[in-house]
C-alpha atoms as a PDB file:
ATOM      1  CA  UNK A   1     150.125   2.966-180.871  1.00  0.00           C
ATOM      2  CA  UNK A   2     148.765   0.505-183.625  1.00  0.00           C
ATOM      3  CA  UNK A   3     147.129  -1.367-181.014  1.00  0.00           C
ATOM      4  CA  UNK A   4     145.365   1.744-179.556  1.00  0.00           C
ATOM      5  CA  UNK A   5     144.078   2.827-182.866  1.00  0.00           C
ATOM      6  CA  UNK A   6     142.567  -0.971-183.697  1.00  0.00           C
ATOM      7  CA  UNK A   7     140.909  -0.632-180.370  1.00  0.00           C
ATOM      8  CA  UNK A   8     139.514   2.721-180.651  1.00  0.00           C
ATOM      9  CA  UNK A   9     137.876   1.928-183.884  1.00  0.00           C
ATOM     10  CA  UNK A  10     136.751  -1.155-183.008  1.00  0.00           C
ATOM     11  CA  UNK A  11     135.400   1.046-179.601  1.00  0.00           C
ATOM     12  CA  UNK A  12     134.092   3.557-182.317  1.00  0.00           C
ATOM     13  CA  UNK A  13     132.418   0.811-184.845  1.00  0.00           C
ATOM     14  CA  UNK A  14     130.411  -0.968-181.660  1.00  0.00           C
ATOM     15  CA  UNK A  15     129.102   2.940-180.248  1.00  0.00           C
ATOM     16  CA  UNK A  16     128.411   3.196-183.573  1.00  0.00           C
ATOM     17  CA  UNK A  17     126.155  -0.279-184.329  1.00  0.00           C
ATOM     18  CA  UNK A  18     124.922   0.470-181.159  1.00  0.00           C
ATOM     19  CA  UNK A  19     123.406   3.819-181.752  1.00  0.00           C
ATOM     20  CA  UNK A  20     122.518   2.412-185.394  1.00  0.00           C
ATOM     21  CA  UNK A  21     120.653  -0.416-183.681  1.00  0.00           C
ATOM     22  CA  UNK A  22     118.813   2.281-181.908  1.00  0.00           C
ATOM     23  CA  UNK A  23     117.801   4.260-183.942  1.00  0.00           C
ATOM     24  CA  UNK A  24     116.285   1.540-186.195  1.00  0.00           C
ATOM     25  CA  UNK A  25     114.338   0.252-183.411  1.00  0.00           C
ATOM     26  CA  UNK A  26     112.305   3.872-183.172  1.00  0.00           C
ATOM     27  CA  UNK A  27     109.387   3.564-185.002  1.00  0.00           C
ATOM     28  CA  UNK A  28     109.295  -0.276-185.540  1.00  0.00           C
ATOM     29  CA  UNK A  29     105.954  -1.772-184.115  1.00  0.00           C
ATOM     30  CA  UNK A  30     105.846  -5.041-182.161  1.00  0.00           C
ATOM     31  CA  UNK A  31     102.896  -7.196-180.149  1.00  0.00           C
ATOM     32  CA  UNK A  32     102.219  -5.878-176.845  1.00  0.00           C
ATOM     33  CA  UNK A  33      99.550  -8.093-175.628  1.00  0.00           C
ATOM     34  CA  UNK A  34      98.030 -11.051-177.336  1.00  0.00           C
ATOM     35  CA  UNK A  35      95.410 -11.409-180.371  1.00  0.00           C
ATOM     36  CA  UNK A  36      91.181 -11.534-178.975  1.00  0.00           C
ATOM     37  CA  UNK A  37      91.662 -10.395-175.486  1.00  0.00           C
ATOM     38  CA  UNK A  38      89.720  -7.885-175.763  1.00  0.00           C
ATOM     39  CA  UNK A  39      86.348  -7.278-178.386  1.00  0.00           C
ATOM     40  CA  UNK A  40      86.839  -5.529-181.675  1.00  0.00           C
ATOM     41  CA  UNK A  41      85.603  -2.251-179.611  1.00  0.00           C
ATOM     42  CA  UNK A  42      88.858  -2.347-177.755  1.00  0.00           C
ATOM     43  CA  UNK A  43      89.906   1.201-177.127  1.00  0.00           C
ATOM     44  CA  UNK A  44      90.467   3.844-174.731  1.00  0.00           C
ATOM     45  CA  UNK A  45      94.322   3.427-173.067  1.00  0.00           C
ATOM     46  CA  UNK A  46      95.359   5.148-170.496  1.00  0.00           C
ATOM     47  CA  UNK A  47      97.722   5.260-167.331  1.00  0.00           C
ATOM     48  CA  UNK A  48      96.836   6.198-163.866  1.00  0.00           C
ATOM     49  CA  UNK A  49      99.955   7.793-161.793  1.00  0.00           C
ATOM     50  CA  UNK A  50     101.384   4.746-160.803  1.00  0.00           C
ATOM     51  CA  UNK A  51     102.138   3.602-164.742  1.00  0.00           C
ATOM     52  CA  UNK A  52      99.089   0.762-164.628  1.00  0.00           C
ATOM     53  CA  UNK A  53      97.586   0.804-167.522  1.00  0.00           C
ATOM     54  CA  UNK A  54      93.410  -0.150-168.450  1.00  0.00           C
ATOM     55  CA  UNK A  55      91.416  -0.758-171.314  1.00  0.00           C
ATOM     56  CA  UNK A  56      87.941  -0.750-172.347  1.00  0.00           C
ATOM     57  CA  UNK A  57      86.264  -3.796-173.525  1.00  0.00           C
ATOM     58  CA  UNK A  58      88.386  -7.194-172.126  1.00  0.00           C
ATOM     59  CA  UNK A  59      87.218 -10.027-172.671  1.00  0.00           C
ATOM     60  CA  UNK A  60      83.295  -8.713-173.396  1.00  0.00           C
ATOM     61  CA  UNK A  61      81.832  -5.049-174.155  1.00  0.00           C
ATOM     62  CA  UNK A  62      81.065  -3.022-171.134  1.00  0.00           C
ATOM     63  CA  UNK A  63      84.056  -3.545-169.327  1.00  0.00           C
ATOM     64  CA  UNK A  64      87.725  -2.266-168.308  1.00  0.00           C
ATOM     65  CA  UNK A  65      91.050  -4.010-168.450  1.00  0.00           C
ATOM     66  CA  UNK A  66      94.245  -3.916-167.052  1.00  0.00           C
ATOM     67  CA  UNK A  67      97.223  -5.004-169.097  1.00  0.00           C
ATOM     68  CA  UNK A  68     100.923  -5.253-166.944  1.00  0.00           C
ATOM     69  CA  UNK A  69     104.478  -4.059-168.410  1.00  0.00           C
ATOM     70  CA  UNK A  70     104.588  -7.654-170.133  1.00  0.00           C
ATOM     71  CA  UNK A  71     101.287  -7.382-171.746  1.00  0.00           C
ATOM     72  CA  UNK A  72      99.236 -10.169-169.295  1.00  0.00           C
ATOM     73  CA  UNK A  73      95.539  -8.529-169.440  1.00  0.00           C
ATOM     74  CA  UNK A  74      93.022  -9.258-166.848  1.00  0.00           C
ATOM     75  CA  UNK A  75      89.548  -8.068-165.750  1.00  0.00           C
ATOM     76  CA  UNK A  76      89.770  -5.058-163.724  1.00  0.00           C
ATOM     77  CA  UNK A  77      85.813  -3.863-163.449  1.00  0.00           C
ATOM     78  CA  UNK A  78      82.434  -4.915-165.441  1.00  0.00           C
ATOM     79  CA  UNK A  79      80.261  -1.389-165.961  1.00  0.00           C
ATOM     80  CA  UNK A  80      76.891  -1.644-164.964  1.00  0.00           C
ATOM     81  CA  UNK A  81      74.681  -2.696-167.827  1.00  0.00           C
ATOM     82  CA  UNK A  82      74.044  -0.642-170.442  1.00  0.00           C
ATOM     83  CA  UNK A  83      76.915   0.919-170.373  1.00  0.00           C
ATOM     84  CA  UNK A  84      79.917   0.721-172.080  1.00  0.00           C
ATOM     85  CA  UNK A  85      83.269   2.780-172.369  1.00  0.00           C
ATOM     86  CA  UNK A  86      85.138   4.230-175.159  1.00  0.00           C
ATOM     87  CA  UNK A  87      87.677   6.376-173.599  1.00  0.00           C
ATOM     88  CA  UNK A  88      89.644   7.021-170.303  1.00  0.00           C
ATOM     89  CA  UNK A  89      90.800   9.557-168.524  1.00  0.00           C
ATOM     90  CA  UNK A  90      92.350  10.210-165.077  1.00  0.00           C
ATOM     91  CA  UNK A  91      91.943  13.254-162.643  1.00  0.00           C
ATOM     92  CA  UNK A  92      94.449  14.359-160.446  1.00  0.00           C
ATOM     93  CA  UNK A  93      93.143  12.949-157.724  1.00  0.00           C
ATOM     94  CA  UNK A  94      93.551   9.015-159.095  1.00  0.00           C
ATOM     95  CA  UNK A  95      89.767   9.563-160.421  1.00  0.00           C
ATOM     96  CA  UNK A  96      88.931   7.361-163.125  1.00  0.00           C
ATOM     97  CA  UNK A  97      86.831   9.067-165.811  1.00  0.00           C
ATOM     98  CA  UNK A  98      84.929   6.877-168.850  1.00  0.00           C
ATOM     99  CA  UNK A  99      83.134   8.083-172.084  1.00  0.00           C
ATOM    100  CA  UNK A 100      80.230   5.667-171.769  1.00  0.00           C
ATOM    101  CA  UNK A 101      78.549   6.175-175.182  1.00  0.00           C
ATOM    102  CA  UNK A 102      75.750   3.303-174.771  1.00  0.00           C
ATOM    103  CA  UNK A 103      74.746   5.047-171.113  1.00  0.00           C
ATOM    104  CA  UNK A 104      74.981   8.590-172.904  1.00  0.00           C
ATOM    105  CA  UNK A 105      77.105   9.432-170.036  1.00  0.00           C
ATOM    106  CA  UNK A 106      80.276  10.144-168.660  1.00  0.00           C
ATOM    107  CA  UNK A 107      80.741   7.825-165.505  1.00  0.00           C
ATOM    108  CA  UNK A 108      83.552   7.792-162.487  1.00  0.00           C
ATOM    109  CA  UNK A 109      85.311   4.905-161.027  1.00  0.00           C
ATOM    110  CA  UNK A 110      86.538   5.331-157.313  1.00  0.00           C
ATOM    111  CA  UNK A 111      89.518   2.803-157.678  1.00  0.00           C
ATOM    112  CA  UNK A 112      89.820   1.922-154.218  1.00  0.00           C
ATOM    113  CA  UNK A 113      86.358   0.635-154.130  1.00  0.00           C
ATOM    114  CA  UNK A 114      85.500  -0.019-157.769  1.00  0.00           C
ATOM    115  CA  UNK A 115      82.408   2.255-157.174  1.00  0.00           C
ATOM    116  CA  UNK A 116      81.359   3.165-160.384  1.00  0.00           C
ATOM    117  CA  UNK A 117      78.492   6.523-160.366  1.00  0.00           C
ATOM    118  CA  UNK A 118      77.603   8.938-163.763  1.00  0.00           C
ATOM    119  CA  UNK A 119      79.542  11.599-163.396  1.00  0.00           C
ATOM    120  CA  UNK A 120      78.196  13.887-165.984  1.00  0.00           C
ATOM    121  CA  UNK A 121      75.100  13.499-167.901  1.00  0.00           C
ATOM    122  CA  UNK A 122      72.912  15.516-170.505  1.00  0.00           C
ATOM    123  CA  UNK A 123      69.806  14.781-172.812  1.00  0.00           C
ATOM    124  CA  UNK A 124      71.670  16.417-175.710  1.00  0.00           C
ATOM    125  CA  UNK A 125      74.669  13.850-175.531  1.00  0.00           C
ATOM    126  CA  UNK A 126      74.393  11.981-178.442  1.00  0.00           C
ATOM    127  CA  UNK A 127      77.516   8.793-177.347  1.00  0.00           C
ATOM    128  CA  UNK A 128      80.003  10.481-175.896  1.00  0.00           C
ATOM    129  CA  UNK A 129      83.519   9.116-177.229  1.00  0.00           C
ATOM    130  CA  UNK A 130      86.537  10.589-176.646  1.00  0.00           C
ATOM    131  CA  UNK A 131      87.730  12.506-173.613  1.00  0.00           C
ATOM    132  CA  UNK A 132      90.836  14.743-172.465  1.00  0.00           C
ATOM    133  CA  UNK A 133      91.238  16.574-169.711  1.00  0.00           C
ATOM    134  CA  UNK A 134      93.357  19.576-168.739  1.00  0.00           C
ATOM    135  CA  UNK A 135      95.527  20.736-165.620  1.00  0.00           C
ATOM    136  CA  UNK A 136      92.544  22.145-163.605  1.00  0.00           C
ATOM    137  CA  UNK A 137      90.812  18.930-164.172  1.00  0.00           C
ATOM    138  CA  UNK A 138      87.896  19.833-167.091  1.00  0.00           C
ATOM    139  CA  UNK A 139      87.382  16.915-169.713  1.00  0.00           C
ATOM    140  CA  UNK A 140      86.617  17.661-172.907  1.00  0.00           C
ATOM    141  CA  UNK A 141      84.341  15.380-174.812  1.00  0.00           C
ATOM    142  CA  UNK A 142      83.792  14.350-178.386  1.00  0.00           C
ATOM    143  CA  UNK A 143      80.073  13.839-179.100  1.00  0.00           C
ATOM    144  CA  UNK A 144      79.506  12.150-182.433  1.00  0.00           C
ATOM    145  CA  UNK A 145      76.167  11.277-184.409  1.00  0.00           C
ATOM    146  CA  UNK A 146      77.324   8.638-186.463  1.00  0.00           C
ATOM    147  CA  UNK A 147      73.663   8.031-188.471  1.00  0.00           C
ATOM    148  CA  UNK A 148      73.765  12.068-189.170  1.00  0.00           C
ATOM    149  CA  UNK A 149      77.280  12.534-189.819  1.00  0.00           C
ATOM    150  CA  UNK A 150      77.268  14.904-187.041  1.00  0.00           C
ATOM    151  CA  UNK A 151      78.682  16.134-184.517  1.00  0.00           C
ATOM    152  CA  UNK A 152      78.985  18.158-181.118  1.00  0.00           C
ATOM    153  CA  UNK A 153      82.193  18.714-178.293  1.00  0.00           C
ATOM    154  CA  UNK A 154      81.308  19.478-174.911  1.00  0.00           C
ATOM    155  CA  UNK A 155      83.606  20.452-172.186  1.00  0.00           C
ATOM    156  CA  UNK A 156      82.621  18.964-168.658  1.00  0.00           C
ATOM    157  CA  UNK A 157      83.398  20.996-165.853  1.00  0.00           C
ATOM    158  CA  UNK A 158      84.980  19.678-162.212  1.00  0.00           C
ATOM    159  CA  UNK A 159      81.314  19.500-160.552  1.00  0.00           C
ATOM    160  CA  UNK A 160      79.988  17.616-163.581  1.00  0.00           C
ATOM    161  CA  UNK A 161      78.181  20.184-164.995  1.00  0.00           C
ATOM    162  CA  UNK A 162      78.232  20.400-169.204  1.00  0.00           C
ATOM    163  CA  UNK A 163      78.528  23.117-171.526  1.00  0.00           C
ATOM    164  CA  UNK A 164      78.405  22.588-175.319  1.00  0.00           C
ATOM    165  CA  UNK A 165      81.065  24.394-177.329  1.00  0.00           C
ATOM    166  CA  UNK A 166      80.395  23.567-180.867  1.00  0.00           C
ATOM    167  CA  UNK A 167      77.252  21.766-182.333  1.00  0.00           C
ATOM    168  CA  UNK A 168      77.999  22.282-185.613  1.00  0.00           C
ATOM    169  CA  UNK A 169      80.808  19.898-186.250  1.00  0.00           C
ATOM    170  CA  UNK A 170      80.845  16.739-188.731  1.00  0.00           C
ATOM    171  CA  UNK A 171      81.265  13.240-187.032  1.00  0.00           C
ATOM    172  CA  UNK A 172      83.566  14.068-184.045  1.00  0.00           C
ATOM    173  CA  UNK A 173      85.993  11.479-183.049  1.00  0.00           C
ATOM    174  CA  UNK A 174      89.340  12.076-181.367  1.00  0.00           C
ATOM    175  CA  UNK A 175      90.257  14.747-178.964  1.00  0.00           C
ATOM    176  CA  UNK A 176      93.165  16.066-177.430  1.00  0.00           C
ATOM    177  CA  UNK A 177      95.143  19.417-176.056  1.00  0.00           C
ATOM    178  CA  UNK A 178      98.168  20.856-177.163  1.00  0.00           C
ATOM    179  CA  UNK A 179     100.565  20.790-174.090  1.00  0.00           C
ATOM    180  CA  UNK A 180     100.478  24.247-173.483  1.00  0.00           C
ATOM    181  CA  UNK A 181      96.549  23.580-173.372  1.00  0.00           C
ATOM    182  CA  UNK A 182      95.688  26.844-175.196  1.00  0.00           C
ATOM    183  CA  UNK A 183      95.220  24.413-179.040  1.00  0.00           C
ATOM    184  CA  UNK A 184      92.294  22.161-178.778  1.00  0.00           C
ATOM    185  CA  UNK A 185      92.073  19.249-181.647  1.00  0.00           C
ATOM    186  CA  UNK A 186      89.321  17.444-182.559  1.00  0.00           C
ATOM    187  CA  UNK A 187      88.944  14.978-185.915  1.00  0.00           C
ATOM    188  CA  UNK A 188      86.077  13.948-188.140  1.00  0.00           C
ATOM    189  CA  UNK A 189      85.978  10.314-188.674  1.00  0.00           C
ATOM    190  CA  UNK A 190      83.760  10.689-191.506  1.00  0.00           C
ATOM    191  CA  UNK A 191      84.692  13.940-192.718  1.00  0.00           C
ATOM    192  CA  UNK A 192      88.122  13.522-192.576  1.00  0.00           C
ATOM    193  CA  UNK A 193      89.016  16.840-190.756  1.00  0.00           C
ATOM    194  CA  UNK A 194      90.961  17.875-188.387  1.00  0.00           C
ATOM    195  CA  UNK A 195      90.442  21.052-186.648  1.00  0.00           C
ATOM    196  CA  UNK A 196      92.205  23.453-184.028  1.00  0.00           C
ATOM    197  CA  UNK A 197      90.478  25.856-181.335  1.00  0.00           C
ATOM    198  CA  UNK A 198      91.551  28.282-179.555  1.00  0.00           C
ATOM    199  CA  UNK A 199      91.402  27.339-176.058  1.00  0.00           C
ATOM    200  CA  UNK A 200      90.978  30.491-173.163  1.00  0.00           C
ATOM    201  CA  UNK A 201      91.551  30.035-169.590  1.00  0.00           C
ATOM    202  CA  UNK A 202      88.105  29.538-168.555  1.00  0.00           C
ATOM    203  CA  UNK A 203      87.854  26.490-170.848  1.00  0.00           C
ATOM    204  CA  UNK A 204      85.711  28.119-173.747  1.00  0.00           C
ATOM    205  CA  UNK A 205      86.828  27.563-177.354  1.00  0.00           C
ATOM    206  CA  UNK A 206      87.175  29.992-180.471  1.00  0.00           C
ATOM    207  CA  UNK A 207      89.009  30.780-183.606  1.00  0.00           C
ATOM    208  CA  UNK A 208      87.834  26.929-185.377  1.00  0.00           C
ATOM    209  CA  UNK A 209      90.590  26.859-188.413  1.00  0.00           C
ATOM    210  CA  UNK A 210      91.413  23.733-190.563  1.00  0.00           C
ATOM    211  CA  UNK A 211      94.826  21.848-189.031  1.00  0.00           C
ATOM    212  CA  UNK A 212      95.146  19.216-191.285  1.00  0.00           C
ATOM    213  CA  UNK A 213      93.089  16.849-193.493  1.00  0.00           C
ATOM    214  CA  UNK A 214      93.896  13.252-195.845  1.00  0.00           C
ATOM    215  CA  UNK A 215      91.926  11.858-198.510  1.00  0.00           C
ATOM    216  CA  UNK A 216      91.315   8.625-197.447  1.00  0.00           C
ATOM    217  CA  UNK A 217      90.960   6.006-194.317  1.00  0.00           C
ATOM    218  CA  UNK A 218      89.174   7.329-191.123  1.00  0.00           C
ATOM    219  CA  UNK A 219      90.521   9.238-187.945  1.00  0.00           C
ATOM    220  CA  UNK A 220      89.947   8.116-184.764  1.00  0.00           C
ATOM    221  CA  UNK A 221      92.057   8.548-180.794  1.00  0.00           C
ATOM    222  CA  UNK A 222      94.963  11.324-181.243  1.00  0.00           C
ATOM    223  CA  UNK A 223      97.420  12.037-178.443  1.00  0.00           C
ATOM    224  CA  UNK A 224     100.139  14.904-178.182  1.00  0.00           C
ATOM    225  CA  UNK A 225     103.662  14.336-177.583  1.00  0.00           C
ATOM    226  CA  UNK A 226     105.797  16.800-175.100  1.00  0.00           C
ATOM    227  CA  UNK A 227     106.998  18.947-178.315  1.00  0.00           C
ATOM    228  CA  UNK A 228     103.566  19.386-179.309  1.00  0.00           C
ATOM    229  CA  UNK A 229     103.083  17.182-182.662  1.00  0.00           C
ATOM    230  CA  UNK A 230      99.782  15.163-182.679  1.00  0.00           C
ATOM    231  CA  UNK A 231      99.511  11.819-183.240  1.00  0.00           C
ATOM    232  CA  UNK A 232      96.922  10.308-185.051  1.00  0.00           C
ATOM    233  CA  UNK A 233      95.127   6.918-185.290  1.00  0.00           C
ATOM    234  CA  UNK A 234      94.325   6.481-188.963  1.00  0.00           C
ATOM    235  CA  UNK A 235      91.704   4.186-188.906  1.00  0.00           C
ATOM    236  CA  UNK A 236      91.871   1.572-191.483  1.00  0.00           C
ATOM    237  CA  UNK A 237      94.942   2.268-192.772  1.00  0.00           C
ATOM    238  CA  UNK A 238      97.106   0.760-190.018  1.00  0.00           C
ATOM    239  CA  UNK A 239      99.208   3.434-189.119  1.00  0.00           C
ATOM    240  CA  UNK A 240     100.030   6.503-186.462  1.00  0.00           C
ATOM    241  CA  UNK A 241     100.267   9.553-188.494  1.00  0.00           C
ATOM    242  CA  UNK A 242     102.569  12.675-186.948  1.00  0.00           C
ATOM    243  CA  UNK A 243     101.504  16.231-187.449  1.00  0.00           C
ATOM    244  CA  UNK A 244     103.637  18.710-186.459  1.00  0.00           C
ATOM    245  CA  UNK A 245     102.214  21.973-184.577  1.00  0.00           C
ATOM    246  CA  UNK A 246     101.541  23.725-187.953  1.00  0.00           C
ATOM    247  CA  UNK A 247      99.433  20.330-189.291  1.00  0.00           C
ATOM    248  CA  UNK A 248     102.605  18.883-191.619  1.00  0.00           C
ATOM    249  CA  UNK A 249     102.879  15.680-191.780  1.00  0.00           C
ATOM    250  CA  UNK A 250     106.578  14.265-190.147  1.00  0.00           C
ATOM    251  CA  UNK A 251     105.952  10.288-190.952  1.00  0.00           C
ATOM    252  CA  UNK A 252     103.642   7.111-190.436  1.00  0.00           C
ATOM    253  CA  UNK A 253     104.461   4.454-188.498  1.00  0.00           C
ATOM    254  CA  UNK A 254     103.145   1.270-189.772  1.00  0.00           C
ATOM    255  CA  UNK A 255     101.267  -0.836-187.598  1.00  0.00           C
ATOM    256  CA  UNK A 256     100.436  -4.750-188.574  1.00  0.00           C
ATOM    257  CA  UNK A 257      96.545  -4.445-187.395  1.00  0.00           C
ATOM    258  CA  UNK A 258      94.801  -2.026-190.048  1.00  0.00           C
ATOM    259  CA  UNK A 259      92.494  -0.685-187.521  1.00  0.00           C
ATOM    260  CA  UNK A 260      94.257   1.249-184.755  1.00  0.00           C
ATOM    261  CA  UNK A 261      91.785   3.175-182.478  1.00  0.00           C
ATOM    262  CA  UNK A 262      93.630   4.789-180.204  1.00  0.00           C
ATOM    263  CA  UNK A 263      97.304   5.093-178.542  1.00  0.00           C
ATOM    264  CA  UNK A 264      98.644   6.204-174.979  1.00  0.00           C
ATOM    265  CA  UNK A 265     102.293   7.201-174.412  1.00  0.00           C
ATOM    266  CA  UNK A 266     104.083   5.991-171.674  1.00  0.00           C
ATOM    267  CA  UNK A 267     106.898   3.728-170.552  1.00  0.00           C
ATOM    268  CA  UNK A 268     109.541   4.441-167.742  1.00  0.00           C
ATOM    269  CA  UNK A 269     110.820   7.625-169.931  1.00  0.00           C
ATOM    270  CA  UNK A 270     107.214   8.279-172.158  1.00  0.00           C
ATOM    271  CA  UNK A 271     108.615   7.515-175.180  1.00  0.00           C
ATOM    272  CA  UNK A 272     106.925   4.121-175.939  1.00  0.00           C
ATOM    273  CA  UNK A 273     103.646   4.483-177.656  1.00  0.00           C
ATOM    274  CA  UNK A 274     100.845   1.319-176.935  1.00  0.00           C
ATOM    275  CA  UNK A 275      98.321   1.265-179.535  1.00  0.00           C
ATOM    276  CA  UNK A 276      94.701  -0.570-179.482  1.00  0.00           C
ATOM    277  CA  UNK A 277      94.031  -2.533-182.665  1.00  0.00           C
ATOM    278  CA  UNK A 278      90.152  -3.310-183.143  1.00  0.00           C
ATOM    279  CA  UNK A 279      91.033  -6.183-185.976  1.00  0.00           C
ATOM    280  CA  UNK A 280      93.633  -8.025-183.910  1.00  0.00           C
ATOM    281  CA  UNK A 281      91.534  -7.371-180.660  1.00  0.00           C
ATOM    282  CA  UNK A 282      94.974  -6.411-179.042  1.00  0.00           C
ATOM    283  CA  UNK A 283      97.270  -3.527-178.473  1.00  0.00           C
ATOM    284  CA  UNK A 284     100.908  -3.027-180.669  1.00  0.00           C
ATOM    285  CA  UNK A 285     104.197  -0.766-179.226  1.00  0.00           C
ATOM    286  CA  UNK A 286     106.759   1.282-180.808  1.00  0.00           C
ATOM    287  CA  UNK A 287     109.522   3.539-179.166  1.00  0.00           C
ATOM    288  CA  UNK A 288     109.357   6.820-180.334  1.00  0.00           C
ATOM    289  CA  UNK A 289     111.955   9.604-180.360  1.00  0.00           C
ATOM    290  CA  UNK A 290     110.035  12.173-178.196  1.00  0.00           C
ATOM    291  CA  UNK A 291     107.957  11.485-175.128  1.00  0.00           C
ATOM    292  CA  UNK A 292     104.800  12.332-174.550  1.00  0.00           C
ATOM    293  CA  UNK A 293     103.177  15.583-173.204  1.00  0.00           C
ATOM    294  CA  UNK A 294     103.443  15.372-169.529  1.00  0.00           C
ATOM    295  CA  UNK A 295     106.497  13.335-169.192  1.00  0.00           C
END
């Protein structure tokens, strides 16, 4: 009987250090790739369907990258010149989709040939940014004037064409739907503002309200996780913050780099977030406790 108890709790105490270890591990960023593989415009992550993951800028502006589970980047495509991506997206159909903000455009990439052709394009774009894109395939574009301070989002419909929602928006940065893809966020680097639309199921926006805002350091990619709470790159400060759905803050997770751009969930169960890092040229991890929308 004594022996059973001693091995029980000594049963108990590993389960227990072993959950312990886990749960210390959430949160905790680590390298993913290397320092300078990419410029200090390196943003954009994203994962096509099969879990490869590309980002803008390797090696040289105006190109994509592709980075493997171990963090080994390599050149994937160069953009045609004078463009250059910020953001990526992917349809449902494997389409690659780029916020090319030199071009004033947002281009496709067939990725079986590499063919790369503009997509969407209007006079009134000022650099498009950031993109997201909802279930029946419509991106949604930030559209910042940086010299003004202003802003403008556009939503971009399946045949390309573009319709401007708001024009009257400070410097808009990052962009992303609520799972249930009726909230639409968008952030004000300069401003720093984040605001919540009402999204209908045609695509059009309404009801603009305050979500959250800080008083210092700059906003920049945000992604959503499955429960809804929005992740935020806080430029310059070095960390993700997480709002919850009524704009509360939950906690920051501190990265090493100070200038996180953007962040992409994914991972074999969505719960490990990659984030690009403009000062270390490089991307960071961290497990999370909640995957992301999607998963």
């Amino acid at each position: 009987m004594k022996k059973t108890l001693i091995y029980l709790n000594s049963l108990f105490f590993i389960l227990f250090s072993c959950s312990e270890k886990k749960s210390e591990e959430l949160f905790k960023s680590t390298d993913f790739t290397a320092e300078n593989l990419f410029t200090n415009n390196i943003e954009g992550p994203a994962f096509d369907a099969e879990g490869n993951l590309y980002v803008v800028n390797f090696g040289e502006d105006g190109t994509i990258g592709k980075v493997d589970s171990e963090g080994n980047a390599s050149l994937f495509l160069t953009l045609p010149e004078g463009s250059t991506a910020n953001s990526i997206k992917f349809g449902e159909d494997g389409t690659m989709y780029l916020a090319d903000y030199t071009g004033h455009n947002v281009l496709a990439v067939d990725m079986a040939t590499k063919a790369v052709s503009t997509f969407a394009h209007n006079d009134d774009f000022n650099q498009p940014n950031d993109l997201c894109i909802d279930s029946r395939g419509r991106l949604y574009a930030s559209d910042p004037n940086w010299g003004d301070k202003t802003g403008q989002i556009w939503r971009v419909d399946t045949d390309g064409s573009t319709v401007l929602l708001d024009s009257a928006m400070g410097t808009t940065n990052g962009i992303e739907l609520s799972p249930d893809e009726k909230t639409l966020y968008v952030n004000e680097s300069v401003q720093l503002k984040i605001w919540a639309f009402d999204v209908d199921a045609n695509g059009d926006i309404s009801n603009k309200r305050e979500f959250a805002s800080f008083d210092d350091f700059g906003f920049d990619g945000m992604k959503c996780d499955k429960e809804g709470n929005l992740y935020v790159a806080r430029y310059g400060k070095g960390v993700i913050a997480v709002l919850s759905p009524a704009g509360e803050l939950i906690r920051e997770v501190a990265l090493t780099g100070k200038k996180c751009s953007n962040l992409v969930f994914g991972g074999a169960d969505g719960k490990t977030v990659f984030v690009t890092l403009q000062d270390r040229k490089g991307m960071e991890k961290f497990q999370n406790d909640i995957p992301g929308k999607g998963y």
